[in-house]
Protein backbone atom coordinates (compact mmCIF):
# COMPACT_ATOMS: atom_id res chain seq x y z
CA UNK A 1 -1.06 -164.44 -100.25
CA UNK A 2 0.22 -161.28 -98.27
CA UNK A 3 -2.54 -159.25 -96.68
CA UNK A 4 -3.08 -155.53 -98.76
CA UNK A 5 -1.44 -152.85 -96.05
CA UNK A 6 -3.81 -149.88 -95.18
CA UNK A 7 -2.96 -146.68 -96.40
CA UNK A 8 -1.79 -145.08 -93.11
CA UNK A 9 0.67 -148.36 -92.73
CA UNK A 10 1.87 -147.56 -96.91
CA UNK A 11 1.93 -144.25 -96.10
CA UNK A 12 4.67 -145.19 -92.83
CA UNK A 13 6.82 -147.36 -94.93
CA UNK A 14 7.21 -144.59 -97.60
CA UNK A 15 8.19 -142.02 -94.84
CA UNK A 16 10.92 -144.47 -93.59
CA UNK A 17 12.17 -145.00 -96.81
CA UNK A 18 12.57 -141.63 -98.17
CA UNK A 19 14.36 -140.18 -94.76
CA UNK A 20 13.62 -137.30 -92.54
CA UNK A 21 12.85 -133.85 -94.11
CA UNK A 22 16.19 -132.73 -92.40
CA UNK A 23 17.85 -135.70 -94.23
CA UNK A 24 15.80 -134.71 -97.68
CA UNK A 25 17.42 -131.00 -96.95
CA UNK A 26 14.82 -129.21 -94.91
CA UNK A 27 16.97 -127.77 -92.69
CA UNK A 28 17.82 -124.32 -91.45
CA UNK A 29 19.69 -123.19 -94.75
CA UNK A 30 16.32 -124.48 -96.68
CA UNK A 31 14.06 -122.07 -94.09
CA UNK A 32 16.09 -119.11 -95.01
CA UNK A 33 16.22 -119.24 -98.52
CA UNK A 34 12.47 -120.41 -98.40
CA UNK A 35 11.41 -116.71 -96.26
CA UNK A 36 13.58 -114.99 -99.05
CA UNK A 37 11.48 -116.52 -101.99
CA UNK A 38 8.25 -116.27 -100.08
CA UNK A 39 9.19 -112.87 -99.27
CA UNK A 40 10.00 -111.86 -103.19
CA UNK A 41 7.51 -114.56 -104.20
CA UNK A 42 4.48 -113.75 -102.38
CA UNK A 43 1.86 -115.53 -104.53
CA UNK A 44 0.10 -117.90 -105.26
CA UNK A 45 1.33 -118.88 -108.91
CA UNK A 46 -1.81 -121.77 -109.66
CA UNK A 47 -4.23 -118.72 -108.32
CA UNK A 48 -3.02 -116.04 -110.44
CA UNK A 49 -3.62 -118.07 -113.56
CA UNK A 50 -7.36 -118.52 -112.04
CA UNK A 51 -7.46 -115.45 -111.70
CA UNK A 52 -7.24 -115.23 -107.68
CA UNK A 53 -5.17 -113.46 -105.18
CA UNK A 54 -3.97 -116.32 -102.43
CA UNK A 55 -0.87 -115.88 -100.36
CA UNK A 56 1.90 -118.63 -101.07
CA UNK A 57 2.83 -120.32 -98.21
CA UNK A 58 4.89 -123.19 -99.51
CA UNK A 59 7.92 -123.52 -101.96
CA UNK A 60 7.05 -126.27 -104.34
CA UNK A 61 10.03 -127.96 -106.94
CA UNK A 62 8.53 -127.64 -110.36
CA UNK A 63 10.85 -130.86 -111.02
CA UNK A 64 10.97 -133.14 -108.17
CA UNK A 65 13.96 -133.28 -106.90
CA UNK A 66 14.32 -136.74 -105.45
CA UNK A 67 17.51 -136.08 -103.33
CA UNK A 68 19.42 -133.83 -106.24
CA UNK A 69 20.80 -131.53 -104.14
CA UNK A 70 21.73 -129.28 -107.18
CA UNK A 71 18.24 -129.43 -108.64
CA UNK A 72 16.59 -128.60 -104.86
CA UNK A 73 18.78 -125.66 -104.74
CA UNK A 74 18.00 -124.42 -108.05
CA UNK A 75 15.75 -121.71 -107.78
CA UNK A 76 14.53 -121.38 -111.37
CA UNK A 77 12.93 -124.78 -110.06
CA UNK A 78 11.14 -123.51 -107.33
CA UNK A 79 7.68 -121.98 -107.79
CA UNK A 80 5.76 -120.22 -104.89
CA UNK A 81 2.19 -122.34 -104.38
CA UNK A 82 -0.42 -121.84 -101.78
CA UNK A 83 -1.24 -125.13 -99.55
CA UNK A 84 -4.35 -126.42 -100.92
CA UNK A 85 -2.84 -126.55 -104.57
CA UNK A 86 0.59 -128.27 -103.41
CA UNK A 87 -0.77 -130.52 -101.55
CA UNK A 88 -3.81 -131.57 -104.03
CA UNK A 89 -3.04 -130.25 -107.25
CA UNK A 90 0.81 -130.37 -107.73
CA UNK A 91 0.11 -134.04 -106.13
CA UNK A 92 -2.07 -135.56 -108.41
CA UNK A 93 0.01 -133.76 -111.22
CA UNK A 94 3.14 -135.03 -110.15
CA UNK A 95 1.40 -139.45 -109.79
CA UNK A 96 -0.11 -138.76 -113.23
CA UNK A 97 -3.82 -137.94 -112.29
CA UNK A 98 -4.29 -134.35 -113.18
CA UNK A 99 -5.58 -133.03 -116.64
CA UNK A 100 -5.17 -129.48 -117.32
CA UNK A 101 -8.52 -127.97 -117.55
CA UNK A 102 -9.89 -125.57 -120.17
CA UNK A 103 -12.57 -122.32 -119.27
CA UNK A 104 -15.21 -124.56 -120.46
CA UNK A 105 -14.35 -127.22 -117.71
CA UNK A 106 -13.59 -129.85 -120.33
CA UNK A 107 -9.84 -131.68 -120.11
CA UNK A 108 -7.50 -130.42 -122.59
């Protein structure tokens, strides 16, 4: 039986597989229109609805994209999201692992 991989070796075969960010469409085009949205955008759209005030500093695709160029370029797709909740909250939303949470802390 094949020995489990460790999640930094996982983590190095996913990054091979999916390409470069450059190849994904991360290129100089992407960090133009990105400055424009942050620019118009400059919030924080999972704070507001906690009620906080946190600078966006990350354009996040509502709908992954998954190499769509049309659907990474569509900009009613984008939404502007500080780090902390694209990289943790979006995340776990987007592999199935996030409940929306009600006032009273319960999952709705």
């Amino acid at each position: 039986m094949p020995k489990p991989l460790d999640k930094r070796e996982r983590n190095r075969e996913y990054d091979q597989r999916r390409g470069s960010a450059r190849e994904r469409g991360y290129n100089a085009r992407w960090q133009k229109a990105r400055a424009t949205y942050l620019q118009r955008n400059p919030l924080c759209v999972m704070c507001q609805k906690e009620g906080r005030v946190t600078p966006a500093t990350v354009i996040d695709h509502r709908i992954p994209h998954k190499g769509d160029q049309q659907l990474f370029w569509d900009t009613g797709n984008w939404q502007a999201l500080c780090k902390p909740h694209h990289d943790r909250d979006k995340q776990r939303e987007e592999r199935g692992r996030f409940q929306t949470v009600g006032e009273d802390g319960w999952p709705i």
